[in-house]
PDB file of N, CA and C in Angstrom:
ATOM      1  N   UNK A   1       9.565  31.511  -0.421  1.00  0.00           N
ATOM      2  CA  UNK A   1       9.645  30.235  -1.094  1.00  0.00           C
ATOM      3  C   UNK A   1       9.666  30.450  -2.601  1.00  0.00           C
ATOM      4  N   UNK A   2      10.355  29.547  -3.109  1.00  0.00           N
ATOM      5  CA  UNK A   2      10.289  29.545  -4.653  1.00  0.00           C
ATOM      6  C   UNK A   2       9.572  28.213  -4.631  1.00  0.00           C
ATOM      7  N   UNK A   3       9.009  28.668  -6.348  1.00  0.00           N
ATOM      8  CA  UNK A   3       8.515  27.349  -6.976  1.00  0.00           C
ATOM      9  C   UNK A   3       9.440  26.039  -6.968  1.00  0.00           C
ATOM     10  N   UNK A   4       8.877  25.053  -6.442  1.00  0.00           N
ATOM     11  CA  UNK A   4       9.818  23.528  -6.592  1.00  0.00           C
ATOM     12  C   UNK A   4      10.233  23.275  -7.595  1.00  0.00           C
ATOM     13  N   UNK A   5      11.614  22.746  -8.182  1.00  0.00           N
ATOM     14  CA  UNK A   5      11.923  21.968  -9.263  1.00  0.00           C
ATOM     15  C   UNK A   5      11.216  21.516  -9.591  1.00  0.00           C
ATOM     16  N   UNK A   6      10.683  20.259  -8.745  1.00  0.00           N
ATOM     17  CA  UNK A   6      10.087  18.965  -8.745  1.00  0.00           C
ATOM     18  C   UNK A   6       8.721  18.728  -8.555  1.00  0.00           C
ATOM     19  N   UNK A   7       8.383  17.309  -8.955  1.00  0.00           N
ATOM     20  CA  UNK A   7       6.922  17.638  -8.324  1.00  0.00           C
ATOM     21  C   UNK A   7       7.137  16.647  -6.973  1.00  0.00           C
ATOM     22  N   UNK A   8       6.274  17.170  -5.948  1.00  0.00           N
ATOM     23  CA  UNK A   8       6.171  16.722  -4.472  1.00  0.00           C
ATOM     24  C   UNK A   8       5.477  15.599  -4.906  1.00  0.00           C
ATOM     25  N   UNK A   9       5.506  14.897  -3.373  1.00  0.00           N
ATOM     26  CA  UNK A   9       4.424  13.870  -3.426  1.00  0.00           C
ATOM     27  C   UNK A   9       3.183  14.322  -2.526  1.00  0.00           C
ATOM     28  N   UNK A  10       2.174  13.857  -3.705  1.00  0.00           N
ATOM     29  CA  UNK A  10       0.978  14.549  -3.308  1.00  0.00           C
ATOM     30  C   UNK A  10       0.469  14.930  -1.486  1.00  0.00           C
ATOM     31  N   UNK A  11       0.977  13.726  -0.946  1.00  0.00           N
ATOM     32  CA  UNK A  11       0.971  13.686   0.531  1.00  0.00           C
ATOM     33  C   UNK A  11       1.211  15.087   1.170  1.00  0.00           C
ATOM     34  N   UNK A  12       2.520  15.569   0.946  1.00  0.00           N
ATOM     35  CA  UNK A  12       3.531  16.265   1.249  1.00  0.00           C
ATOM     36  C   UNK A  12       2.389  17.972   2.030  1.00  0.00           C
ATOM     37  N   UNK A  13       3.444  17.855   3.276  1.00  0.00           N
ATOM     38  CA  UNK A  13       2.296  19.394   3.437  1.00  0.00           C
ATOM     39  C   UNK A  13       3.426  20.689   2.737  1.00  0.00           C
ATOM     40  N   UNK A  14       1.759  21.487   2.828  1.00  0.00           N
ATOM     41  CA  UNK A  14       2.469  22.710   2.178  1.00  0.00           C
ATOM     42  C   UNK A  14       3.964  23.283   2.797  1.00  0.00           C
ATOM     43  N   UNK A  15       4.826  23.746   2.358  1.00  0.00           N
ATOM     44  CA  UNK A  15       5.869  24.577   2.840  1.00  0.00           C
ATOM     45  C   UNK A  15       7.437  24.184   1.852  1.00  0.00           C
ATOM     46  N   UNK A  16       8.464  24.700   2.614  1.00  0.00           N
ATOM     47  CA  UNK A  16       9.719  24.235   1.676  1.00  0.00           C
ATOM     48  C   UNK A  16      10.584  23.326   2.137  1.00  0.00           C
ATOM     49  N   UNK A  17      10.131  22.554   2.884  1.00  0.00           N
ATOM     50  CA  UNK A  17      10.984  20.764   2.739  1.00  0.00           C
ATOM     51  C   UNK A  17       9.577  20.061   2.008  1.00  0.00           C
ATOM     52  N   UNK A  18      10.352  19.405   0.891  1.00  0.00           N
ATOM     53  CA  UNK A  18       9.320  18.497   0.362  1.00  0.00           C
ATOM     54  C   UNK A  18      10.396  17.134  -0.168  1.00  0.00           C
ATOM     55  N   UNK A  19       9.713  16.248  -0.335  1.00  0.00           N
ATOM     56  CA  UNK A  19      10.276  14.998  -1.192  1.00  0.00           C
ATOM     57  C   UNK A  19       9.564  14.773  -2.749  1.00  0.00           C
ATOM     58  N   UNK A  20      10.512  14.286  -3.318  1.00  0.00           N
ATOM     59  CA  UNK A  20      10.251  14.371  -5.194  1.00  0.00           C
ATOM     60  C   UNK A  20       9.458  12.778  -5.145  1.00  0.00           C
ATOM     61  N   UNK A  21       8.426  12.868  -5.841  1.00  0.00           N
ATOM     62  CA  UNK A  21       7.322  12.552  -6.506  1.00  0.00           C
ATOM     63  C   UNK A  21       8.220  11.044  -7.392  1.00  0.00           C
ATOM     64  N   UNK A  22       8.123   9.872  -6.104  1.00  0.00           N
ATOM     65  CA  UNK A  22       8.448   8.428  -6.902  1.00  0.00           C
ATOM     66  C   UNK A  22       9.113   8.741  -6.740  1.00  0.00           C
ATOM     67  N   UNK A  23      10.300   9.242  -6.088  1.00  0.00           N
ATOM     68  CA  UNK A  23      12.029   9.125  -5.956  1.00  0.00           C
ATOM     69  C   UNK A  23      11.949   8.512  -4.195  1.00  0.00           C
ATOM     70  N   UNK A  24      11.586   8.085  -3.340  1.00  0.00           N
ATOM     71  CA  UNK A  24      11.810   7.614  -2.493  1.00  0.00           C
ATOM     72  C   UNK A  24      12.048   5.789  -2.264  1.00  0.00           C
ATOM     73  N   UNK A  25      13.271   5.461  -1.418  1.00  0.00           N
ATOM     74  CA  UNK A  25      13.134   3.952  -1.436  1.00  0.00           C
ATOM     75  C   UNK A  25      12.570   3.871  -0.207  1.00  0.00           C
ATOM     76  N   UNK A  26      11.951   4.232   0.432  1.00  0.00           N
ATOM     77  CA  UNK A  26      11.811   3.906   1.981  1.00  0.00           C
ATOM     78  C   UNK A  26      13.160   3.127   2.331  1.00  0.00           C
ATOM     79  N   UNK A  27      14.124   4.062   2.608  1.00  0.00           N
ATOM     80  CA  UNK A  27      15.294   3.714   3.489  1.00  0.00           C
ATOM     81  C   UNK A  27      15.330   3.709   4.552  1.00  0.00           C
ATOM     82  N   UNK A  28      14.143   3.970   5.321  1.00  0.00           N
ATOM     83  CA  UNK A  28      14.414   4.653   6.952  1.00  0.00           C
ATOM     84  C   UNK A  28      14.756   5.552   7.354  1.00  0.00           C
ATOM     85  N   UNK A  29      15.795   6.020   6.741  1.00  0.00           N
ATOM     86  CA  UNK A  29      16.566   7.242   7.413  1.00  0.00           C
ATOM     87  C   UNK A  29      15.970   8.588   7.536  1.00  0.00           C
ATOM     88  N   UNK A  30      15.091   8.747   6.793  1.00  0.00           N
ATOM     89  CA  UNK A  30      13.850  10.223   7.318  1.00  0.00           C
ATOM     90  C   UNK A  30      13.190   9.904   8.346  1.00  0.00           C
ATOM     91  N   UNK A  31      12.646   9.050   8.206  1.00  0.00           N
ATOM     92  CA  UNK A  31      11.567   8.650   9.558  1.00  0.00           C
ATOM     93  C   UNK A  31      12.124   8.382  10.536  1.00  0.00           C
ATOM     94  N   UNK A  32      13.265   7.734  10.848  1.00  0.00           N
ATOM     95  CA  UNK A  32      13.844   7.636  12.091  1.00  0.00           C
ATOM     96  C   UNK A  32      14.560   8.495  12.645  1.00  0.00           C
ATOM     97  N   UNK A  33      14.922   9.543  11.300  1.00  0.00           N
ATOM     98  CA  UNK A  33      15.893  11.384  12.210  1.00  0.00           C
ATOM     99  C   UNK A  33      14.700  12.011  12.627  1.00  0.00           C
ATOM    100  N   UNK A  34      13.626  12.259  11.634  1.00  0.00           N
ATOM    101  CA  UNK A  34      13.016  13.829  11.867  1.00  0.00           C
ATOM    102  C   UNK A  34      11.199  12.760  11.665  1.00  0.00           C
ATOM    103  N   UNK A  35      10.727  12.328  13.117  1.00  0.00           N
ATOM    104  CA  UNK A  35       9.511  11.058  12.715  1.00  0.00           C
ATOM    105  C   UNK A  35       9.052  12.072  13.130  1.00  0.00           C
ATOM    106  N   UNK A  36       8.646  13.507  13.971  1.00  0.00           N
ATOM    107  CA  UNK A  36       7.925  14.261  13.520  1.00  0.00           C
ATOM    108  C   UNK A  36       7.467  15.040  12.716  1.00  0.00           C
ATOM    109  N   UNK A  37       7.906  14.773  11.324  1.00  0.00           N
ATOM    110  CA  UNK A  37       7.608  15.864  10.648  1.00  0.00           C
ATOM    111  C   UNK A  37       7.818  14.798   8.780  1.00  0.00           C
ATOM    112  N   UNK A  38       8.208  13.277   9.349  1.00  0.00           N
ATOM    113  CA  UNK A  38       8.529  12.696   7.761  1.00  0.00           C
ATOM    114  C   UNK A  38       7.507  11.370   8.094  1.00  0.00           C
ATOM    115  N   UNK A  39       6.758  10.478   7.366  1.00  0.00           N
ATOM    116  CA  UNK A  39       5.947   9.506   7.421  1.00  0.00           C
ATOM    117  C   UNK A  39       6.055   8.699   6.230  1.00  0.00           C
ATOM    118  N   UNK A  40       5.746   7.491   6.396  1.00  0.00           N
ATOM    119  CA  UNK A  40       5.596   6.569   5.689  1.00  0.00           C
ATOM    120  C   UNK A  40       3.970   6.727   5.098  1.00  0.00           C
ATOM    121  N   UNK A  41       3.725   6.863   3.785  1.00  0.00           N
ATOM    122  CA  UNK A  41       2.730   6.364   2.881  1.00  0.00           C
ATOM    123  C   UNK A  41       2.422   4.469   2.905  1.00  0.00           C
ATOM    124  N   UNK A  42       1.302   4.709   3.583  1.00  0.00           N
ATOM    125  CA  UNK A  42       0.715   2.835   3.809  1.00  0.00           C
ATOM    126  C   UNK A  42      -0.060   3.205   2.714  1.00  0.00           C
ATOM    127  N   UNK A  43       0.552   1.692   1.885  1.00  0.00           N
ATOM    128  CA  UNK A  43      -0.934   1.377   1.066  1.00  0.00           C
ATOM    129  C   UNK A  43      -1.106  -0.109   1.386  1.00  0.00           C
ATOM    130  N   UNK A  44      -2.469  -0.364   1.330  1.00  0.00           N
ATOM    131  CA  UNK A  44      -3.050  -1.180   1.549  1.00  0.00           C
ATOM    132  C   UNK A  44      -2.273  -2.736   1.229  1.00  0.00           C
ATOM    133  N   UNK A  45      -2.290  -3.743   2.312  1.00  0.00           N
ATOM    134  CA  UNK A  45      -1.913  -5.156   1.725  1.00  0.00           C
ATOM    135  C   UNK A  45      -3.023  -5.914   2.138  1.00  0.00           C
ATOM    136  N   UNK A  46      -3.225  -6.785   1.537  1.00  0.00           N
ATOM    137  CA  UNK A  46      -4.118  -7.494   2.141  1.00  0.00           C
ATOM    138  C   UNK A  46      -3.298  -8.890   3.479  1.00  0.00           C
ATOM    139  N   UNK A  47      -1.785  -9.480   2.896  1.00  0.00           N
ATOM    140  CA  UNK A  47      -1.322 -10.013   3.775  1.00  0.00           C
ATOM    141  C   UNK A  47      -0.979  -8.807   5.306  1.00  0.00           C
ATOM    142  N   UNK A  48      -0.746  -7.786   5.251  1.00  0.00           N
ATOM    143  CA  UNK A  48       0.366  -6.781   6.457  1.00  0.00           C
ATOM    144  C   UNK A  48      -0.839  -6.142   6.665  1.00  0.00           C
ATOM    145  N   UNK A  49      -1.184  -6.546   7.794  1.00  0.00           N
ATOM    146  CA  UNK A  49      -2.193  -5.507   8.937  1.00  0.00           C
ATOM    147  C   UNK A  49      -2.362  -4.418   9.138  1.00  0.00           C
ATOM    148  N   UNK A  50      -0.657  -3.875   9.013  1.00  0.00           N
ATOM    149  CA  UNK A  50      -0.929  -2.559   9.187  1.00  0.00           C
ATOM    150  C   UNK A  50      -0.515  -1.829   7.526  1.00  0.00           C
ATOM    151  N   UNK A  51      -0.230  -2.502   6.803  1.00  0.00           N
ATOM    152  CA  UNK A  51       0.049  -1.830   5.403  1.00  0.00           C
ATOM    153  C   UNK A  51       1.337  -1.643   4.786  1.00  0.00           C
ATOM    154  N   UNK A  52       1.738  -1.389   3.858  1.00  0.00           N
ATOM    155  CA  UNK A  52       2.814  -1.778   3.144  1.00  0.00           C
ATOM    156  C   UNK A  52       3.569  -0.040   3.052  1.00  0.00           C
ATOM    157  N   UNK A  53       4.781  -0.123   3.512  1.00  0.00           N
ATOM    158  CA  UNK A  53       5.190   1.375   3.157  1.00  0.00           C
ATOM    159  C   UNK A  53       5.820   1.213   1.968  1.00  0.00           C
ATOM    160  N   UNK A  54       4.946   2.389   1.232  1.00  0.00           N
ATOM    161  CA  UNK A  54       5.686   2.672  -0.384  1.00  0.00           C
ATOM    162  C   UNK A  54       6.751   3.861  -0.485  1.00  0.00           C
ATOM    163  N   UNK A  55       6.309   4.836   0.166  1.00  0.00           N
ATOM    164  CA  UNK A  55       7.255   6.237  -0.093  1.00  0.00           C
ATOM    165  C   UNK A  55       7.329   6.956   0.947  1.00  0.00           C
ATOM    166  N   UNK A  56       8.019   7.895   1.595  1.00  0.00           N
ATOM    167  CA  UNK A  56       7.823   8.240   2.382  1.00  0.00           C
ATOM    168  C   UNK A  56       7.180  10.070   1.632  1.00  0.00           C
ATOM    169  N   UNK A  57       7.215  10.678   2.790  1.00  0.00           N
ATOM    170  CA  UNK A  57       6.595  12.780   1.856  1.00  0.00           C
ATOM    171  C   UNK A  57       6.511  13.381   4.269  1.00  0.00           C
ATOM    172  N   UNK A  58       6.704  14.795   3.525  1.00  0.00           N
ATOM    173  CA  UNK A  58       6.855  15.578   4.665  1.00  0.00           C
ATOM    174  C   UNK A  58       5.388  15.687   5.000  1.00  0.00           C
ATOM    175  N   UNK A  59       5.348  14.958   6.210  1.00  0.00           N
ATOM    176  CA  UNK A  59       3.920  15.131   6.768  1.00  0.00           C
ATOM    177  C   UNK A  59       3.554  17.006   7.524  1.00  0.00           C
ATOM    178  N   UNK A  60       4.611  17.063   7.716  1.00  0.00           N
ATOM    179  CA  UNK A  60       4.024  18.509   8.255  1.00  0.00           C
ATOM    180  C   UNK A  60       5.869  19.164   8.493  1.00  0.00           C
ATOM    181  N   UNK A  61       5.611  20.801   7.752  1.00  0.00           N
ATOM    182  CA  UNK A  61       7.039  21.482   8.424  1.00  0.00           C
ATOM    183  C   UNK A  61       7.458  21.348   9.445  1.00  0.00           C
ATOM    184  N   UNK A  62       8.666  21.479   9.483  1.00  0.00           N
ATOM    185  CA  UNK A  62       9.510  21.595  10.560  1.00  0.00           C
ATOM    186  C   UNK A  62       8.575  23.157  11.346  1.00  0.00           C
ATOM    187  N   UNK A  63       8.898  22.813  12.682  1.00  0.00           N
ATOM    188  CA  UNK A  63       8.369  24.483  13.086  1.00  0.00           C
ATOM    189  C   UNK A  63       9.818  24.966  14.657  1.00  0.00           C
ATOM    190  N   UNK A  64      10.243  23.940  15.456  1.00  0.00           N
ATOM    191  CA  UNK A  64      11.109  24.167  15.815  1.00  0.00           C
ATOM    192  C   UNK A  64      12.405  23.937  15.672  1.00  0.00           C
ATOM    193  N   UNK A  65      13.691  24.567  16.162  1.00  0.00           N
ATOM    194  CA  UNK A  65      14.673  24.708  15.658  1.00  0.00           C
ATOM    195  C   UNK A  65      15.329  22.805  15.724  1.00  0.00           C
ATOM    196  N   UNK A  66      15.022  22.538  16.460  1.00  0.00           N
ATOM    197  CA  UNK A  66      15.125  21.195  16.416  1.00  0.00           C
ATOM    198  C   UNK A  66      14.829  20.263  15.603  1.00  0.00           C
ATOM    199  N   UNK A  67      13.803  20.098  15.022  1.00  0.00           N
ATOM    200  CA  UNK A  67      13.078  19.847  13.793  1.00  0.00           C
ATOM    201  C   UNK A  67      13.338  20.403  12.384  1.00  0.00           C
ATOM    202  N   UNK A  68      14.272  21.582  13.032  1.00  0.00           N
ATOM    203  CA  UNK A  68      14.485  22.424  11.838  1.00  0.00           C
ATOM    204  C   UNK A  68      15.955  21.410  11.098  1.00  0.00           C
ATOM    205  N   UNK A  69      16.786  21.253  12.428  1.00  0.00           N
ATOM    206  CA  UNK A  69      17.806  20.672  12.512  1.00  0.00           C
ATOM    207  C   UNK A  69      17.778  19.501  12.173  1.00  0.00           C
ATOM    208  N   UNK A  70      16.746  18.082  12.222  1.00  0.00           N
ATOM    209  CA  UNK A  70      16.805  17.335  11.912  1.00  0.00           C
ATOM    210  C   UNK A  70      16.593  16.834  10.130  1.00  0.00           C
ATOM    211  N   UNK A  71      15.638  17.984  10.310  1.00  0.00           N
ATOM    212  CA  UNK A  71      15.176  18.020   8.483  1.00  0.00           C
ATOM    213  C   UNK A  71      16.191  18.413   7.088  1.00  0.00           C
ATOM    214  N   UNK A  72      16.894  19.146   8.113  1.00  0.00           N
ATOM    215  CA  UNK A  72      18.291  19.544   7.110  1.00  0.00           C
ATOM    216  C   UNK A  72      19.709  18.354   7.198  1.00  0.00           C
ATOM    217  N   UNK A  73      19.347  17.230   8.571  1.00  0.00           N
ATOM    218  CA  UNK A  73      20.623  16.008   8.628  1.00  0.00           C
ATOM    219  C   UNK A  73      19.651  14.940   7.618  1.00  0.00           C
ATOM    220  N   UNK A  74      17.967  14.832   7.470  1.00  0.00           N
ATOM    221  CA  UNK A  74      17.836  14.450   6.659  1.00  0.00           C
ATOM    222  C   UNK A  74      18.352  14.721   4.929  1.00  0.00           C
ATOM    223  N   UNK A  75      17.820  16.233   4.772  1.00  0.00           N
ATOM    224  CA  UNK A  75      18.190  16.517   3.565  1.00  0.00           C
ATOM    225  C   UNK A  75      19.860  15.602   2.950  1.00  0.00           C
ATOM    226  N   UNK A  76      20.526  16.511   4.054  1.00  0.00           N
ATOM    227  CA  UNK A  76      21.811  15.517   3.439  1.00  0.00           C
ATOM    228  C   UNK A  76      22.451  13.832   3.878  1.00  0.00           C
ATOM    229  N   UNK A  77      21.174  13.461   4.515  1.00  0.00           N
ATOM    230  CA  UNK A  77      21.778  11.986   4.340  1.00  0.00           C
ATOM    231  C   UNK A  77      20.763  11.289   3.667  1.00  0.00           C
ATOM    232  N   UNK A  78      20.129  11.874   2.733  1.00  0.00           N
ATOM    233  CA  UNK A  78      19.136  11.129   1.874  1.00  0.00           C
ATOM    234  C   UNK A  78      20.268  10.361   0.095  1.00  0.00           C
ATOM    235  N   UNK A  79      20.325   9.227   0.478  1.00  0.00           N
ATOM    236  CA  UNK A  79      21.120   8.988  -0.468  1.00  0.00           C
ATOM    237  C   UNK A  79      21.073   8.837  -1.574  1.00  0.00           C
ATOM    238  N   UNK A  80      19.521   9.068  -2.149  1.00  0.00           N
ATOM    239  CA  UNK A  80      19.456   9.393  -3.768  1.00  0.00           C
ATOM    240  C   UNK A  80      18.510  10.593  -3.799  1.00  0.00           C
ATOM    241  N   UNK A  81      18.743  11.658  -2.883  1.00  0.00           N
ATOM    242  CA  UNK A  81      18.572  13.648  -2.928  1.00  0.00           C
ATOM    243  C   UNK A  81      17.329  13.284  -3.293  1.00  0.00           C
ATOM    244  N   UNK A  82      16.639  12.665  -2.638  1.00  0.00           N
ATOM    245  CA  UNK A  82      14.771  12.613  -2.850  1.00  0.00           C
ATOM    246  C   UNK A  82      14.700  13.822  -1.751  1.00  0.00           C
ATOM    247  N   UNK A  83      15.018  14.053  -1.096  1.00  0.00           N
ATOM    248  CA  UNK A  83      14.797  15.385   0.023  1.00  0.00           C
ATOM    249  C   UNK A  83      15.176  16.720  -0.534  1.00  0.00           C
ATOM    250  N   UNK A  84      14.119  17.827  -0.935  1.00  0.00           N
ATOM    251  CA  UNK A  84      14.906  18.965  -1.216  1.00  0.00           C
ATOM    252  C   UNK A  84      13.819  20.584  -0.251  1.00  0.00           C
ATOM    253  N   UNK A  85      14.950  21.377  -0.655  1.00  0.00           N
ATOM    254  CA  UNK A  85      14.499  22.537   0.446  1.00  0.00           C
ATOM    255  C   UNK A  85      14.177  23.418  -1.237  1.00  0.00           C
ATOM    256  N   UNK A  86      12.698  24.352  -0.902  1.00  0.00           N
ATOM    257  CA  UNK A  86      12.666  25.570  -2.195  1.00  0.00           C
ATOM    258  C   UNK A  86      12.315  26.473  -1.345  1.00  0.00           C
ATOM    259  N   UNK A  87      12.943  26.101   0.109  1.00  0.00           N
ATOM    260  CA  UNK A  87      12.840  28.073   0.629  1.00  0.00           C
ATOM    261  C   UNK A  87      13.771  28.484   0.635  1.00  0.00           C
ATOM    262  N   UNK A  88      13.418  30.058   0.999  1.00  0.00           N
ATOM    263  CA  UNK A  88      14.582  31.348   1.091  1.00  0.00           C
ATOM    264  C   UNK A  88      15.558  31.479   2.270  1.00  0.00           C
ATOM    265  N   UNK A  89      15.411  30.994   3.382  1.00  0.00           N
ATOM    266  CA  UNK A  89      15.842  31.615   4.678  1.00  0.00           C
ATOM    267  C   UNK A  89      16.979  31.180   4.426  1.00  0.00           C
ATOM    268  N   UNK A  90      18.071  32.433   4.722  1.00  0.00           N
ATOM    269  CA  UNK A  90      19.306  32.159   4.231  1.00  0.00           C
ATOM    270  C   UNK A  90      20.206  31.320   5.575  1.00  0.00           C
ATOM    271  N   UNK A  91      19.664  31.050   6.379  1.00  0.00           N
ATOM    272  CA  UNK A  91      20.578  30.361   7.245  1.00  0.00           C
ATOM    273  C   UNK A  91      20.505  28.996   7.049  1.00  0.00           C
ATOM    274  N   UNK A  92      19.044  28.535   6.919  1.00  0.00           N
ATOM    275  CA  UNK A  92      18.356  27.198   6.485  1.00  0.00           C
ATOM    276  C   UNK A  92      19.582  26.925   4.871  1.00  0.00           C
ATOM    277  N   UNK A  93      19.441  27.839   4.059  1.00  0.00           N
ATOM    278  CA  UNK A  93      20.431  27.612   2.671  1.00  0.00           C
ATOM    279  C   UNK A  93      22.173  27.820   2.869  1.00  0.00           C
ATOM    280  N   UNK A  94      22.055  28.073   3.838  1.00  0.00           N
ATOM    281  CA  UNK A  94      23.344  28.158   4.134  1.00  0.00           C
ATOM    282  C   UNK A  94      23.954  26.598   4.440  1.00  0.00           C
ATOM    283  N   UNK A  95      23.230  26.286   5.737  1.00  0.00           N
ATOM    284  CA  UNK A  95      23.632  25.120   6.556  1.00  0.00           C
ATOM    285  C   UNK A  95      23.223  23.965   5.592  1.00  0.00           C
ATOM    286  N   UNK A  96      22.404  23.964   4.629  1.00  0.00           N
ATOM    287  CA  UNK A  96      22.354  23.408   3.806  1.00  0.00           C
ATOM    288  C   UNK A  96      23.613  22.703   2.655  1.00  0.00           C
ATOM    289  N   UNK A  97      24.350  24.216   2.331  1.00  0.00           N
ATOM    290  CA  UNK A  97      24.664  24.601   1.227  1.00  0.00           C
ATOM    291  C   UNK A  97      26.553  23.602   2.093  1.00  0.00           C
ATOM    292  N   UNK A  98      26.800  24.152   3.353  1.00  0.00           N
ATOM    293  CA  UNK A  98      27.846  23.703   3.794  1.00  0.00           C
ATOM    294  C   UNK A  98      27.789  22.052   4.164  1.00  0.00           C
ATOM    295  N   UNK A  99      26.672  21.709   4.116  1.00  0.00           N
ATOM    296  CA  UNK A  99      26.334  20.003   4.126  1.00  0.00           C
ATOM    297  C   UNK A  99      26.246  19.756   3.005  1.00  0.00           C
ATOM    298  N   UNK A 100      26.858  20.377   1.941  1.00  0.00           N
ATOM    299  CA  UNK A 100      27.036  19.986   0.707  1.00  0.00           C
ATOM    300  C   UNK A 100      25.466  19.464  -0.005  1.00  0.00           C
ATOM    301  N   UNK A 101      24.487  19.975   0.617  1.00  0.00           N
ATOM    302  CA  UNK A 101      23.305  19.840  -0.454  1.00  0.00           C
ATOM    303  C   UNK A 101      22.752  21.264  -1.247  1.00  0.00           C
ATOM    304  N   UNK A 102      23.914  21.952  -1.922  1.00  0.00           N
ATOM    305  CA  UNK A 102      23.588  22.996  -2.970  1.00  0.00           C
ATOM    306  C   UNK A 102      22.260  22.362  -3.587  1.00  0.00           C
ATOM    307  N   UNK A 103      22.799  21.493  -4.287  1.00  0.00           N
ATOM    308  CA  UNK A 103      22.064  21.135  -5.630  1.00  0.00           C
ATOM    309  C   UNK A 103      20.650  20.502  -5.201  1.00  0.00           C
ATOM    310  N   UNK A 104      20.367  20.696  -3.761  1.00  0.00           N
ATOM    311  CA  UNK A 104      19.052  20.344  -3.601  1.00  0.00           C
ATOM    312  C   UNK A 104      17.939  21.331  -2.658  1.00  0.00           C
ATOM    313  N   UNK A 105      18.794  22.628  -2.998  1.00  0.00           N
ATOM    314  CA  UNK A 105      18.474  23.694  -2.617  1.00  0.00           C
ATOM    315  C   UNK A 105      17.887  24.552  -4.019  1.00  0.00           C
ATOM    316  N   UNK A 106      16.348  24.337  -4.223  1.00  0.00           N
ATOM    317  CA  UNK A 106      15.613  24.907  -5.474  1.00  0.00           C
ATOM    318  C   UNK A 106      16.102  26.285  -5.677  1.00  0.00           C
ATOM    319  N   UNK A 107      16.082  26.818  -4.742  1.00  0.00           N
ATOM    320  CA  UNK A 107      16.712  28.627  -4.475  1.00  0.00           C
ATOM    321  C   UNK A 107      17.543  28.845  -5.185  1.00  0.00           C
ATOM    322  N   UNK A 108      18.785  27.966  -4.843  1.00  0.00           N
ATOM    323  CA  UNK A 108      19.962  27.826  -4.985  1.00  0.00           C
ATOM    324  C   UNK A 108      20.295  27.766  -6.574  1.00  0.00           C
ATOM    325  N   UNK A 109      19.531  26.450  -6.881  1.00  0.00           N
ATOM    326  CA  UNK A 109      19.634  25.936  -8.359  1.00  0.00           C
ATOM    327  C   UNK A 109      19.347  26.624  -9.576  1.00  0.00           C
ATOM    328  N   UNK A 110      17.419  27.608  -9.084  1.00  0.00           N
ATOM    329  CA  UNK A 110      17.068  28.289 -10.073  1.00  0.00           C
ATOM    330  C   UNK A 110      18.131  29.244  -9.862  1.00  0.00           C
ATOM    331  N   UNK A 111      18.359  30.320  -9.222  1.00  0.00           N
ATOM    332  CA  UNK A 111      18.885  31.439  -8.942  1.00  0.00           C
ATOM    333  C   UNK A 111      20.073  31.398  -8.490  1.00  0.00           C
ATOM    334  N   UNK A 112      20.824  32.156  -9.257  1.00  0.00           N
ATOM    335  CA  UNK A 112      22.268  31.947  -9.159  1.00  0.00           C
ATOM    336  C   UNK A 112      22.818  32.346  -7.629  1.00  0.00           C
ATOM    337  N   UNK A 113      22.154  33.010  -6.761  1.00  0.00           N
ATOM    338  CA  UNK A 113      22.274  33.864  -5.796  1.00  0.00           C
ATOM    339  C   UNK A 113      23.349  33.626  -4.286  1.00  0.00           C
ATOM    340  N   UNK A 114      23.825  32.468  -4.588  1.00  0.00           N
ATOM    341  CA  UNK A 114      24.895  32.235  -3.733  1.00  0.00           C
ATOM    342  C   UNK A 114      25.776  32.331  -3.717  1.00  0.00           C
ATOM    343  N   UNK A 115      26.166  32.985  -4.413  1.00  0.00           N
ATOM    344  CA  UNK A 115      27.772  33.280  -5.223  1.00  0.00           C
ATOM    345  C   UNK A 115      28.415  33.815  -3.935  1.00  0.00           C
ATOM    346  N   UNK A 116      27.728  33.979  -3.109  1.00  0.00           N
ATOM    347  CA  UNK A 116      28.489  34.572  -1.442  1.00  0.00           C
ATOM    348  C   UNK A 116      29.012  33.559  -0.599  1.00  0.00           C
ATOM    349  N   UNK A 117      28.647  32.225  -0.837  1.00  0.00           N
ATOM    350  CA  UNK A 117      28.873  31.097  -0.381  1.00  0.00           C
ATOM    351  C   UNK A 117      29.848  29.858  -1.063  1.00  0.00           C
TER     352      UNK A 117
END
């Protein structure tokens, strides 16, 4: 893993899918591809029972390939690149990189290192 661009949201568990810090609209579209592994931040309402979603953040890594898979159709259908990857595994940056999310590949961005791709 490299250091993140960005800063996470505090939520966010450790590893290299994270979401950027106040860049989320709660669109849905994380939580409903990859709801094991992306969550809605409730904060408190006093009208909504169960709480108001403000942002969403990676509740926990991906760990199977499935999950692996969903986290990377998130990455690229996040429509203002609040989703980014700062790990190494070059297949993960690959499949990334061919879904056209280079630029939200930290690896990628700091380090010139794809020039193979």
């Amino acid at each position: 893993m490299v250091t993140p661009l960005y800063e996470r949201e505090p939520e966010s568990a450790p590893g290299p899918f994270y979401v950027v810090k106040d860049m989320c609209i709660t669109c849905s579209l994380p939580v409903k591809t990859a709801p094991k592994t992306v969550k809605y931040h409730e904060t408190p309402c006093e009208g909504c029972p169960e709480g108001r979603a403000d942002h969403c953040y990676v509740s926990r890594q991906p760990e199977t390939p499935e999950e692996i898979d969903r986290m990377i159709d998130v990455v690229a259908g996040s429509c203002i690149a609040a989703y980014r990857y700062c790990g190494t595994d070059p297949e993960i940056l690959r499949r990334l990189v061919e879904a056209g999310c280079k630029e939200q590949c930290d690896a990628v961005c700091k380090k010139k290192w794809w020039r193979f791709w």
